[in-house]
Protein backbone atom coordinates (compact mmCIF):
# COMPACT_ATOMS: atom_id res chain seq x y z
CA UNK A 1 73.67 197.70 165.98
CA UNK A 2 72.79 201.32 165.51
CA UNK A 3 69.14 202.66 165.32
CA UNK A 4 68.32 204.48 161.73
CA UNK A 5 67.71 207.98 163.33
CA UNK A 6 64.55 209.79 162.43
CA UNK A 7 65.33 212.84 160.28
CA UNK A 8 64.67 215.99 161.77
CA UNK A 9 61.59 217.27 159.35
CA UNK A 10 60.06 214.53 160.20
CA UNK A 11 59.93 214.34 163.92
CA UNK A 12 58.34 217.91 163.45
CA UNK A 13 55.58 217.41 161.10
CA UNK A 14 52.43 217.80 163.52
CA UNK A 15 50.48 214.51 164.51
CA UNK A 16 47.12 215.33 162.66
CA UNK A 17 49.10 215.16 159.14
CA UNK A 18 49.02 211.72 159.42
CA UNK A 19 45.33 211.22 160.05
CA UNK A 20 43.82 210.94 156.80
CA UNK A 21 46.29 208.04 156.23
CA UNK A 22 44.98 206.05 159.48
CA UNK A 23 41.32 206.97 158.39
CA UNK A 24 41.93 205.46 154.44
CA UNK A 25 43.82 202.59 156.04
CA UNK A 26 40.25 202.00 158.20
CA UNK A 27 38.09 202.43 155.67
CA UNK A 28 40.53 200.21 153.33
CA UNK A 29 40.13 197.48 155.74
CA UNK A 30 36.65 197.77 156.21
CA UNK A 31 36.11 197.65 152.36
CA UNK A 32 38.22 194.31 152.10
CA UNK A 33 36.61 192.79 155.40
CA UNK A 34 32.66 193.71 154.51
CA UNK A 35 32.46 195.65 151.19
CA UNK A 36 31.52 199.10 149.83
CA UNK A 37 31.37 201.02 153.21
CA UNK A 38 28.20 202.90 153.69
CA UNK A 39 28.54 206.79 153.30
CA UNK A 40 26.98 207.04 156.48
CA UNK A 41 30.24 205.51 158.36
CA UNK A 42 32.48 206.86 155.82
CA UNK A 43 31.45 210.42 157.47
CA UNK A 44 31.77 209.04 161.07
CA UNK A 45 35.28 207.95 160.57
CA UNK A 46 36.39 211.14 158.42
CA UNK A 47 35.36 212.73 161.20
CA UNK A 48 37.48 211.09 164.01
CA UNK A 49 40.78 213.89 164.48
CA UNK A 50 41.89 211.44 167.64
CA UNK A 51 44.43 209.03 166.80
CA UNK A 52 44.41 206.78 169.52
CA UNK A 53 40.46 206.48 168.72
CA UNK A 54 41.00 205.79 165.19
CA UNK A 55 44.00 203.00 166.35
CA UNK A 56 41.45 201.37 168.20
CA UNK A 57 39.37 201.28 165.26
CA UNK A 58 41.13 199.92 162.98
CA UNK A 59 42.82 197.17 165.50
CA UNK A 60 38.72 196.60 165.75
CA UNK A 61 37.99 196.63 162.00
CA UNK A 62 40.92 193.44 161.93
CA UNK A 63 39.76 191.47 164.77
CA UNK A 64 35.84 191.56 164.68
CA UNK A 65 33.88 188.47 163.41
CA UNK A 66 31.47 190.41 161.37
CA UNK A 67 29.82 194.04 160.39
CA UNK A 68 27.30 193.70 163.25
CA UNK A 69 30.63 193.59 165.72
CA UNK A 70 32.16 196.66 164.06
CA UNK A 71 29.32 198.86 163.82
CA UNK A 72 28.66 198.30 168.07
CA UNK A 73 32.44 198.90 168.58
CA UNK A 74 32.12 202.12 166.56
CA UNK A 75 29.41 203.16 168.43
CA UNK A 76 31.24 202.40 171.58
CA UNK A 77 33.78 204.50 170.99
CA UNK A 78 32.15 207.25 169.23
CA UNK A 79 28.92 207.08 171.68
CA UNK A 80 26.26 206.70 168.51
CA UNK A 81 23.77 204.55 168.51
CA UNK A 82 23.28 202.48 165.43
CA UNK A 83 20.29 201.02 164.28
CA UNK A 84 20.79 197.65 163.05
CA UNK A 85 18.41 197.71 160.27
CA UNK A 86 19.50 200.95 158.69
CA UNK A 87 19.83 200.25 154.89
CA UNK A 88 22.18 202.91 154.55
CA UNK A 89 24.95 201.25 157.39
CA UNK A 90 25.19 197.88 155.98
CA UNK A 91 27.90 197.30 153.64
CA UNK A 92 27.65 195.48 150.40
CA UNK A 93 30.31 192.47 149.58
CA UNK A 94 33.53 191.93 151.00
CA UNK A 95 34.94 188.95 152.46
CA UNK A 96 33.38 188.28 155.68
């Protein structure tokens, strides 16, 4: 069985134009999982250019029991501190 080979335009479209895709598919998630995502982390994320950092935030965003878990993962790998009982970084609704 042959592999599909990746056309050529593709292979040389530069890494960062995928990034706003990864950051809507984290935010996405985190809207499902918790609800309307406060602006406040909405700006954190947007500004995340790494994708291996935003990978590990979205395999996060799936995996984590509840906002409180998310918020101290994000600040783990951004190196914020966030304080628990900011109104403005706790999401409304959502599933969890």
């Amino acid at each position: 069985m042959q592999r599909a080979r990746i056309p050529e335009w593709l292979e040389a479209v530069p890494e960062p134009m995928s990034l706003p895709f990864d950051q809507a598919d984290l935010l996405a998630i985190l809207a499902l999982r918790f609800g309307m995502v406060p602006q406040g982390v909405v700006r954190r994320i947007r500004a995340v250019t790494d994708v291996a950092t935003l990978e590990r935030l979205v395999q996060a965003a799936v995996r984590v029991e509840d906002w409180q878990a998310f918020m101290r993962e994000l600040d783990a790998v951004l190196g914020h501190a966030w304080l628990g009982d900011a109104q403005d970084e706790r999401p409304r609704g959502g599933l969890a």
